[in-house]
N, C-alpha and C. Protein backbone atom coordinates (compact mmCIF):
# COMPACT_ATOMS: atom_id res chain seq x y z
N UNK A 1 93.35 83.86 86.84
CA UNK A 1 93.52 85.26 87.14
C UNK A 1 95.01 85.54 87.31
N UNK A 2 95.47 86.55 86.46
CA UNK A 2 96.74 86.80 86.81
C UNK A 2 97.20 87.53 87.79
N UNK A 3 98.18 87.97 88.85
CA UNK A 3 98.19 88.67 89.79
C UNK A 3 99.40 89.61 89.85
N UNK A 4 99.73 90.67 90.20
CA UNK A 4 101.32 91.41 89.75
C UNK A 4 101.01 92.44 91.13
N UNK A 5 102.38 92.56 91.17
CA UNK A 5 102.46 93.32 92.48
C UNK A 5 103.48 94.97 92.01
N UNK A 6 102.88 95.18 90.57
CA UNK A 6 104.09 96.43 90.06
C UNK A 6 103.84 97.67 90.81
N UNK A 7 104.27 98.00 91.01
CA UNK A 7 105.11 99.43 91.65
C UNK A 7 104.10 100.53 90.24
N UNK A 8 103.42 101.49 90.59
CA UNK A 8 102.88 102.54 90.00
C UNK A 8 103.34 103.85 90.60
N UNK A 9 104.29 104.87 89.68
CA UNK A 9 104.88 106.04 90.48
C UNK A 9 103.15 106.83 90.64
N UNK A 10 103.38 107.88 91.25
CA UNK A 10 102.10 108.84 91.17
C UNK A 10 101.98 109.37 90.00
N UNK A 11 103.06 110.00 89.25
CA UNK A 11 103.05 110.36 87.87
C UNK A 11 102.15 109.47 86.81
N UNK A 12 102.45 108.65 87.00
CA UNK A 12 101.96 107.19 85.87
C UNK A 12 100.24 107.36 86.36
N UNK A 13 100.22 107.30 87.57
CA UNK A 13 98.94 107.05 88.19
C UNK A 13 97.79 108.15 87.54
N UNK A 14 98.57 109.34 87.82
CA UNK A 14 98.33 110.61 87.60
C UNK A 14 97.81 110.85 86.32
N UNK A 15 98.60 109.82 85.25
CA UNK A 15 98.97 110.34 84.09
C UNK A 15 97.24 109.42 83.08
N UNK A 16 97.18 108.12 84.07
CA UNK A 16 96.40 107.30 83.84
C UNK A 16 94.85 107.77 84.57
N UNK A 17 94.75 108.73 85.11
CA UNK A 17 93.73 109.33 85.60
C UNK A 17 93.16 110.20 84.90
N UNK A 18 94.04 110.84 84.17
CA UNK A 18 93.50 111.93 82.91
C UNK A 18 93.00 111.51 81.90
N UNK A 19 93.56 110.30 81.27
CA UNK A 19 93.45 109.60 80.59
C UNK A 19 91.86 108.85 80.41
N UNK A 20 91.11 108.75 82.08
CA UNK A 20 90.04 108.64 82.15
C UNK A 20 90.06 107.03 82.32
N UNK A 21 90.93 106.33 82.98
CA UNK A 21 91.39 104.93 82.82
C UNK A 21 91.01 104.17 84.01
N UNK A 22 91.06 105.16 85.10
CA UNK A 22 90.99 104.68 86.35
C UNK A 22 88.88 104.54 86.11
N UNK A 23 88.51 103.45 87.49
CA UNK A 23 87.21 103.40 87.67
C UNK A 23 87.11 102.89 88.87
N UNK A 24 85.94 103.80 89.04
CA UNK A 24 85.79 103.68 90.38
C UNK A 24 84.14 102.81 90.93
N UNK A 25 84.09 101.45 91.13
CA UNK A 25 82.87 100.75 91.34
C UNK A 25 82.07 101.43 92.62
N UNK A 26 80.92 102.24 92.27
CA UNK A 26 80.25 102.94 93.96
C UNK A 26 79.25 101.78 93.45
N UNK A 27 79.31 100.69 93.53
CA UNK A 27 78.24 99.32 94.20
C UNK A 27 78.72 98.82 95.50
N UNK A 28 80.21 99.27 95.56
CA UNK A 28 80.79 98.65 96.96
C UNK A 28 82.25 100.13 97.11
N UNK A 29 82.05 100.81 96.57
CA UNK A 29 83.14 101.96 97.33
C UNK A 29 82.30 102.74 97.34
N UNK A 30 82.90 103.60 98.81
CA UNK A 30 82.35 104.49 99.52
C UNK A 30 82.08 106.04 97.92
N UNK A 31 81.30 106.98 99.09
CA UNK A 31 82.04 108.22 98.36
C UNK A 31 82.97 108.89 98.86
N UNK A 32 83.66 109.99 97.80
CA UNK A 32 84.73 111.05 98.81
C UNK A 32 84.34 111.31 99.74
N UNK A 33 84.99 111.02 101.36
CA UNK A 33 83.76 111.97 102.28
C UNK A 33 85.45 112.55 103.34
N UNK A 34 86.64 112.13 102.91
CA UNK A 34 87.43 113.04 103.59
C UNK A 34 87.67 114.46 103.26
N UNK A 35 87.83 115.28 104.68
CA UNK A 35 88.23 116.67 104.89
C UNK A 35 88.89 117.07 104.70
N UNK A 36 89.05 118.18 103.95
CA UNK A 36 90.33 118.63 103.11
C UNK A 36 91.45 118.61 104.42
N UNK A 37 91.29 119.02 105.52
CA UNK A 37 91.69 118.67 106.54
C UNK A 37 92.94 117.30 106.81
N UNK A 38 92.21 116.42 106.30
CA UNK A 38 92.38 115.19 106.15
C UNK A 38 93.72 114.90 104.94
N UNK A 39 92.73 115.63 103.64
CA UNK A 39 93.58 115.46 102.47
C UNK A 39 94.96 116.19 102.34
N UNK A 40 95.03 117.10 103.29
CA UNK A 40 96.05 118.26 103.67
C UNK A 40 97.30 117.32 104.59
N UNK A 41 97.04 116.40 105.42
CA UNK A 41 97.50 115.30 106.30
C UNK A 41 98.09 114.23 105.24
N UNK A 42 97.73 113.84 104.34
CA UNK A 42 97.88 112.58 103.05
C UNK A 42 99.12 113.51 102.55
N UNK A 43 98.79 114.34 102.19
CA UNK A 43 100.03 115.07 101.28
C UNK A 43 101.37 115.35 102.13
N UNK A 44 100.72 115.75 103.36
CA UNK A 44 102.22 116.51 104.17
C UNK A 44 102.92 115.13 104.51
N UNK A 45 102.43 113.99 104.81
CA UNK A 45 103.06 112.88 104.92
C UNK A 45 103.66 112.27 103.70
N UNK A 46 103.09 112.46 102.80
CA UNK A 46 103.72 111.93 101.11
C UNK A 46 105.43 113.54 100.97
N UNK A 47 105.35 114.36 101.56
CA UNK A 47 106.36 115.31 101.34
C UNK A 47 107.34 115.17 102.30
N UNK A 48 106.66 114.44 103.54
CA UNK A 48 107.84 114.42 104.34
C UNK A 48 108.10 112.64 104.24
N UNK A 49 107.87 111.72 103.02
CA UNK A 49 108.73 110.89 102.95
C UNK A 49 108.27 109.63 104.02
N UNK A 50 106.74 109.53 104.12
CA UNK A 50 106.34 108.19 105.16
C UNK A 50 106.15 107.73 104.73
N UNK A 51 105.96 106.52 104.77
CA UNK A 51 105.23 105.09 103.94
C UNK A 51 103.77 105.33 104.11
N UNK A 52 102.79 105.03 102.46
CA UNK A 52 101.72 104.91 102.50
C UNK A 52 101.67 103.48 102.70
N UNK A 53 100.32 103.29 102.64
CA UNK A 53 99.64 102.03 102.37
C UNK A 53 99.36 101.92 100.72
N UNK A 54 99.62 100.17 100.46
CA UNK A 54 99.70 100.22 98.92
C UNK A 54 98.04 100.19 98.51
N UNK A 55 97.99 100.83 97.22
CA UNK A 55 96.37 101.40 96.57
C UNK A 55 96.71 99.31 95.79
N UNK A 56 95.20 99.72 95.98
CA UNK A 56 95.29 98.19 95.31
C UNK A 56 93.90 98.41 93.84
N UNK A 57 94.85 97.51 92.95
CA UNK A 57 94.52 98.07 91.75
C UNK A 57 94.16 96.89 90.97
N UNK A 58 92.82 96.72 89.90
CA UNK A 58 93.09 95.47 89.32
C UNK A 58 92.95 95.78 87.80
N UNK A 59 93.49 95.45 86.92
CA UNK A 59 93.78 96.16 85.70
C UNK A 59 92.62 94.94 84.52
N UNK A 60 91.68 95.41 83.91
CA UNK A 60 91.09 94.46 82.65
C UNK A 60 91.77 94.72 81.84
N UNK A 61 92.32 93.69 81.33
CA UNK A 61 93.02 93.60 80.48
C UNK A 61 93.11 93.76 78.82
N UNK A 62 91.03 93.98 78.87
CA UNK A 62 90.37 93.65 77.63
C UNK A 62 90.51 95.55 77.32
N UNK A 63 90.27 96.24 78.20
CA UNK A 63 90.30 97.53 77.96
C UNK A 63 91.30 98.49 78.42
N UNK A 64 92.53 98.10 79.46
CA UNK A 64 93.48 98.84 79.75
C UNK A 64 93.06 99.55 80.81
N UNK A 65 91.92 99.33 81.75
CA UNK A 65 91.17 100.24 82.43
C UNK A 65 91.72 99.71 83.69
N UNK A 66 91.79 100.22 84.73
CA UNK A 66 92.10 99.86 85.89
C UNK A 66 90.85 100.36 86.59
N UNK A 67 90.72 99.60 88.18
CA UNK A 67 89.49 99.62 88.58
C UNK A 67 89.61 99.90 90.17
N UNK A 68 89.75 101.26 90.93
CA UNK A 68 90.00 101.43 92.18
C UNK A 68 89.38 100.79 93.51
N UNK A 69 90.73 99.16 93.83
CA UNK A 69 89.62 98.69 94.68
C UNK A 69 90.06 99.11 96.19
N UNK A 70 90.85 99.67 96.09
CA UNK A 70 91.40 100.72 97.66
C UNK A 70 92.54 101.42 97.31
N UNK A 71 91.81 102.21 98.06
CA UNK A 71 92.77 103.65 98.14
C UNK A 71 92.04 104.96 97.06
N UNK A 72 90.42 104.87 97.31
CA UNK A 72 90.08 105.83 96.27
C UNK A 72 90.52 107.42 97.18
N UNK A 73 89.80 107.14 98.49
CA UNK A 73 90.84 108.77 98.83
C UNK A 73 91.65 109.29 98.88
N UNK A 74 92.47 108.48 98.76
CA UNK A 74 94.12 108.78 99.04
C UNK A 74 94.67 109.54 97.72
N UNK A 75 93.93 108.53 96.77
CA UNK A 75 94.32 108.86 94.88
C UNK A 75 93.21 110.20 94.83
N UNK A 76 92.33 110.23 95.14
CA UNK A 76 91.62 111.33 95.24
C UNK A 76 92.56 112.82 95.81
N UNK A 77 93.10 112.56 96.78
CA UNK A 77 93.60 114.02 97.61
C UNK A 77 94.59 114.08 96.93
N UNK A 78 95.52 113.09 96.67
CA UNK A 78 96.54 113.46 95.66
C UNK A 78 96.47 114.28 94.06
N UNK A 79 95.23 113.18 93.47
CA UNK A 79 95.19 114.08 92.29
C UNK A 79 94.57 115.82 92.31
N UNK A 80 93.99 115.79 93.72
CA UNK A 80 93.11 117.22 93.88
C UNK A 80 94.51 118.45 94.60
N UNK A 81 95.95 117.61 94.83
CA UNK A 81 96.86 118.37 95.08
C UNK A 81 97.81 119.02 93.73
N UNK A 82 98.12 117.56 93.15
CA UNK A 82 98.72 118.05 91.74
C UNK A 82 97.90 118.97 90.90
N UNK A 83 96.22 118.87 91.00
CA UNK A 83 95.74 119.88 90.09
C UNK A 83 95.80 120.92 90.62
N UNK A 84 96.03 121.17 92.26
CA UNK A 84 96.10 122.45 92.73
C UNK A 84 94.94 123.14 93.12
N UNK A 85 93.57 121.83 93.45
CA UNK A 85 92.71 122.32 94.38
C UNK A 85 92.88 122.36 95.86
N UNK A 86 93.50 121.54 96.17
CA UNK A 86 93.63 121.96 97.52
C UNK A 86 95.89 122.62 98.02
N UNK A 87 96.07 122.95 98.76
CA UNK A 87 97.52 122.98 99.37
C UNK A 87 97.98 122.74 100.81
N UNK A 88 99.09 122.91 101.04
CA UNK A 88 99.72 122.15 101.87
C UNK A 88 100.18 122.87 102.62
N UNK A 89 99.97 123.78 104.08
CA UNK A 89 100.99 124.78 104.45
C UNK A 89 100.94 125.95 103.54
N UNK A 90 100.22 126.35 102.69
CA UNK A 90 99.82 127.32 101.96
C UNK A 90 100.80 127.37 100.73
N UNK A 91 101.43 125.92 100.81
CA UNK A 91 101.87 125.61 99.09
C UNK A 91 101.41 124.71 97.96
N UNK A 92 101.58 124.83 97.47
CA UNK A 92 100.96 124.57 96.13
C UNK A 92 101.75 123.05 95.16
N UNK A 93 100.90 122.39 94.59
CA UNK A 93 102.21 121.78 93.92
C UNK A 93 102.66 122.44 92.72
N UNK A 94 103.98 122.51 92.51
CA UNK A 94 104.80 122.85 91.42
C UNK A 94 104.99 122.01 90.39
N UNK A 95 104.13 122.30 89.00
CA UNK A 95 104.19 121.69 88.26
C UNK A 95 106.02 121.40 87.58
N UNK A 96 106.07 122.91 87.32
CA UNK A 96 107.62 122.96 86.68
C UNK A 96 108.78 121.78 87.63
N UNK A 97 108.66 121.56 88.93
CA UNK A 97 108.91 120.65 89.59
C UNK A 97 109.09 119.04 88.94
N UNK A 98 108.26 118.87 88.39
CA UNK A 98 108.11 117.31 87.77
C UNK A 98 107.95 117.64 86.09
């Protein structure tokens, strides 16, 4: 088994989520069950610059697919910020921004 410890920006992550790449095993992960509440808390801390906890990721190699083995909420509230379902302080993310 090979093992890598690379650095994934959110963009990439982001970019690999559309893509339909990411997977998520519900035989042993939960479902979404945080409050936007919650997901509103994930973001304001990602804007004001705290350290997350690293998403841990294991990539098959046979298909390019990556397979979410923690951190599905976290990647969850994030991608539901960049699409601009939920906001932050009553802002929004700015696409033109990135």
């Amino acid at each position: 088994m090979k093992t890598s410890t690379d650095g994934l920006s959110i963009l990439i992550a982001y970019n690999n989520y559309r893509k339909n790449l990411f997977f998520v095993n519900r035989v042993y992960q939960r479902k979404l069950v945080w409050t936007v509440s919650e997901k509103e808390l994930l973001i304001d801390s990602i804007l004001k610059q705290y350290a997350l906890p690293s998403f841990l990721l294991s990539k098959d190699e046979n298909k390019d697919t990556f397979e979410i083995l923690d951190g599905v909420q976290r990647l969850s509230a994030i991608f539901e910020f960049i699409e601009n379902k939920i906001s932050v302080n009553g802002k929004y993310f700015n696409v033109d921004t990135f």
